[in-house]
C-alpha atoms as a PDB file:
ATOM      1  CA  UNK A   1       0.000   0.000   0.000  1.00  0.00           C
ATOM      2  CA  UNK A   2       2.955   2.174   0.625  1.00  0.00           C
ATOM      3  CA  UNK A   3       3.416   2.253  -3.247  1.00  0.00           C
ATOM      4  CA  UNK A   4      -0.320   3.167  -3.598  1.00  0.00           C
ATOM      5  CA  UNK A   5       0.316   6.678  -1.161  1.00  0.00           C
ATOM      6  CA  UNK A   6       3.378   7.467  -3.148  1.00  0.00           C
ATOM      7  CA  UNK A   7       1.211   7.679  -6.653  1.00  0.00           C
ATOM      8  CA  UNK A   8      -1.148   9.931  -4.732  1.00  0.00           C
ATOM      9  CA  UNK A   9       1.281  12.529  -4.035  1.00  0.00           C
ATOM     10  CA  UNK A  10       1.288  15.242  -6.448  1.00  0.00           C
ATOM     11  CA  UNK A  11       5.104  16.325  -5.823  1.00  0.00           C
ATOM     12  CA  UNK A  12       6.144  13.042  -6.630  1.00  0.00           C
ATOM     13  CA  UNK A  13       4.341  12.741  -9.617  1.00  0.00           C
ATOM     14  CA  UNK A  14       5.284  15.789 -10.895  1.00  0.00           C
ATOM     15  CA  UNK A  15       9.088  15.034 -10.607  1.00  0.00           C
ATOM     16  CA  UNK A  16       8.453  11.622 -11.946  1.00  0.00           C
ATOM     17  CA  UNK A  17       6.210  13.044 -15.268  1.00  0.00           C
ATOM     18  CA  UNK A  18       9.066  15.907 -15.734  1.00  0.00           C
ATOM     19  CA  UNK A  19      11.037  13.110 -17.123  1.00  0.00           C
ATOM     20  CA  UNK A  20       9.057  11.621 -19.419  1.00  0.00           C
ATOM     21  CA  UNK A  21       7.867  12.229 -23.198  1.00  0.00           C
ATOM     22  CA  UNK A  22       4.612  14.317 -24.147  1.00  0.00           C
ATOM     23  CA  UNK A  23       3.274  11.285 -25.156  1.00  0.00           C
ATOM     24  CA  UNK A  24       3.984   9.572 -22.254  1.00  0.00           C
ATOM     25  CA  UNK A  25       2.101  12.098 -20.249  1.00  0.00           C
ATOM     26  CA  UNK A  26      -0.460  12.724 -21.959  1.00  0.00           C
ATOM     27  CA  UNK A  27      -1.507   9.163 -21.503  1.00  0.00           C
ATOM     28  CA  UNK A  28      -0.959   9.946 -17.679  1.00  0.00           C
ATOM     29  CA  UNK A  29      -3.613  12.897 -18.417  1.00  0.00           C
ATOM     30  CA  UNK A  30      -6.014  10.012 -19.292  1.00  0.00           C
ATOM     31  CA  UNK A  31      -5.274   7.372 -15.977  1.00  0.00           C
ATOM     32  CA  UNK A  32      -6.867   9.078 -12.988  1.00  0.00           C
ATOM     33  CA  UNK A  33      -7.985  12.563 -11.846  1.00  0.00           C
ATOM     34  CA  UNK A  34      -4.735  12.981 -10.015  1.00  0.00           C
ATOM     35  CA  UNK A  35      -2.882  12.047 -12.262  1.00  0.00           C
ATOM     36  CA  UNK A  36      -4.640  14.097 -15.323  1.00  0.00           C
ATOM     37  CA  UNK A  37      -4.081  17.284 -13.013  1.00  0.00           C
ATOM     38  CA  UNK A  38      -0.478  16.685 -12.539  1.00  0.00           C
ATOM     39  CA  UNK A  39       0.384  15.517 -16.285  1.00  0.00           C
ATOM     40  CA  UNK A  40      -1.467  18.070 -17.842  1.00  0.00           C
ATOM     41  CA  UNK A  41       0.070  20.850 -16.118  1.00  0.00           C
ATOM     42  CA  UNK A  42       2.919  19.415 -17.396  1.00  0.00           C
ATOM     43  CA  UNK A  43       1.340  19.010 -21.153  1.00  0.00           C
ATOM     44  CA  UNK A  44       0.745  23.030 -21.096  1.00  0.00           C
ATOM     45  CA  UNK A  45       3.897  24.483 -19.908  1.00  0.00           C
ATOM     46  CA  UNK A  46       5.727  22.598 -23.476  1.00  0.00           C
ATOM     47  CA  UNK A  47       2.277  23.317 -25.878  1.00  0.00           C
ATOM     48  CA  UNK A  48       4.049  25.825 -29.029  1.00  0.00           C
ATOM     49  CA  UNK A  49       0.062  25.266 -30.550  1.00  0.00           C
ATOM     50  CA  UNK A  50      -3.388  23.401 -29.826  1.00  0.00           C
ATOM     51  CA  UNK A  51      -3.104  21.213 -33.136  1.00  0.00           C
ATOM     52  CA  UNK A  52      -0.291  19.388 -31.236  1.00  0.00           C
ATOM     53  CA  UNK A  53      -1.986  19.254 -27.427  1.00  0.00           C
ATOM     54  CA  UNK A  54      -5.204  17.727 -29.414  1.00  0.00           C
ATOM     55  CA  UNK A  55      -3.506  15.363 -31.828  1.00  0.00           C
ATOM     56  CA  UNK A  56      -1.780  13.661 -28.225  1.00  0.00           C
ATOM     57  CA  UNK A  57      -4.893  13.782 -26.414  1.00  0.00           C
ATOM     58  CA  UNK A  58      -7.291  12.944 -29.291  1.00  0.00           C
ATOM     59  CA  UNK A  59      -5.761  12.422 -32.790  1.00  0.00           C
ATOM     60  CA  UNK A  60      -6.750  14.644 -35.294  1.00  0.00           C
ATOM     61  CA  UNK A  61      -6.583  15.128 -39.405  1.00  0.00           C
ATOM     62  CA  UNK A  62      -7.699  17.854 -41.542  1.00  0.00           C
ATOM     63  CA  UNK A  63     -10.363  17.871 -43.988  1.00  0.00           C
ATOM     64  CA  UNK A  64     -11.336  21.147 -45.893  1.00  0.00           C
ATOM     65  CA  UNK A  65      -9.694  23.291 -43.198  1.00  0.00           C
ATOM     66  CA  UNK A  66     -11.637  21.798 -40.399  1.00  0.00           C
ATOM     67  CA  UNK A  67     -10.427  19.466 -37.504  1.00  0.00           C
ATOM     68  CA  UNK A  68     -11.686  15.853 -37.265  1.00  0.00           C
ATOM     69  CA  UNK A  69     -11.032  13.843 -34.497  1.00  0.00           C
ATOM     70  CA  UNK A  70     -10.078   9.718 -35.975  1.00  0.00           C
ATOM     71  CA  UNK A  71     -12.054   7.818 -34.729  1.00  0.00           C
ATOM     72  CA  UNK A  72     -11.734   3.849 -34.425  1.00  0.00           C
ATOM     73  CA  UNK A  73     -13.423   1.751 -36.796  1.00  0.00           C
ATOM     74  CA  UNK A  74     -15.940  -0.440 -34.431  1.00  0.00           C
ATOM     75  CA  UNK A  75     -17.510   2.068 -31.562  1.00  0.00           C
ATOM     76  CA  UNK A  76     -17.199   0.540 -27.439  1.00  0.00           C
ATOM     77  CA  UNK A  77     -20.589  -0.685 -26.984  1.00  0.00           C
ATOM     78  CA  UNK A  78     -21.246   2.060 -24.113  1.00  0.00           C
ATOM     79  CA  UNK A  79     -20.341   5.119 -26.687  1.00  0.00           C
ATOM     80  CA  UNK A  80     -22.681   4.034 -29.554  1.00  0.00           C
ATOM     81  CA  UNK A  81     -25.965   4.685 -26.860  1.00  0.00           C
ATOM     82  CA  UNK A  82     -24.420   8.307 -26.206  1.00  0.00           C
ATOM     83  CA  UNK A  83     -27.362  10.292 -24.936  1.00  0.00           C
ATOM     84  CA  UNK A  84     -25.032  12.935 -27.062  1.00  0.00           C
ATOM     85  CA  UNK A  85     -24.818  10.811 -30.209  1.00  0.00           C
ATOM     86  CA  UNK A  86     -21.326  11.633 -30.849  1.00  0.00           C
END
């Protein structure tokens, strides 16, 4: 459990994700709440534009000078019933 406290402390994780790619953290971004505080912190202070903060987070392509997120072939059962319909 000792391991478990040590994820949950924001200090640590921020000298931990310092070290790591953009990538890297932005899939921290998507673990946990604490985590997704403490990586994307660390996302923003090295974003030069929002085309490359979106295309880690959600990949992106162009089409007639609008943004399109890519979007996996076969939907997760639980998305295609969005109340949303996206």
């Amino acid at each position: 459990m000792a391991i478990r406290r040590v994820l949950d402390v924001p200090e640590l994780l921020d000298t931990v994700f310092r070290f790591l790619e953009v990538s890297s953290n932005a899939s921290n971004a998507r673990v946990c709440r604490k985590w997704s505080d403490v990586a994307l912190d660390i996302l923003w202070r090295h974003v030069d534009d929002l085309y490359t903060l979106f295309s880690i987070l959600a990949p992106l392509r162009t089409t007639d000078n609008e943004y399109v997120r890519n979007l996996p072939a076969s939907r997760p059962e639980s998305l295609s019933n969005s109340p949303t319909g996206v």
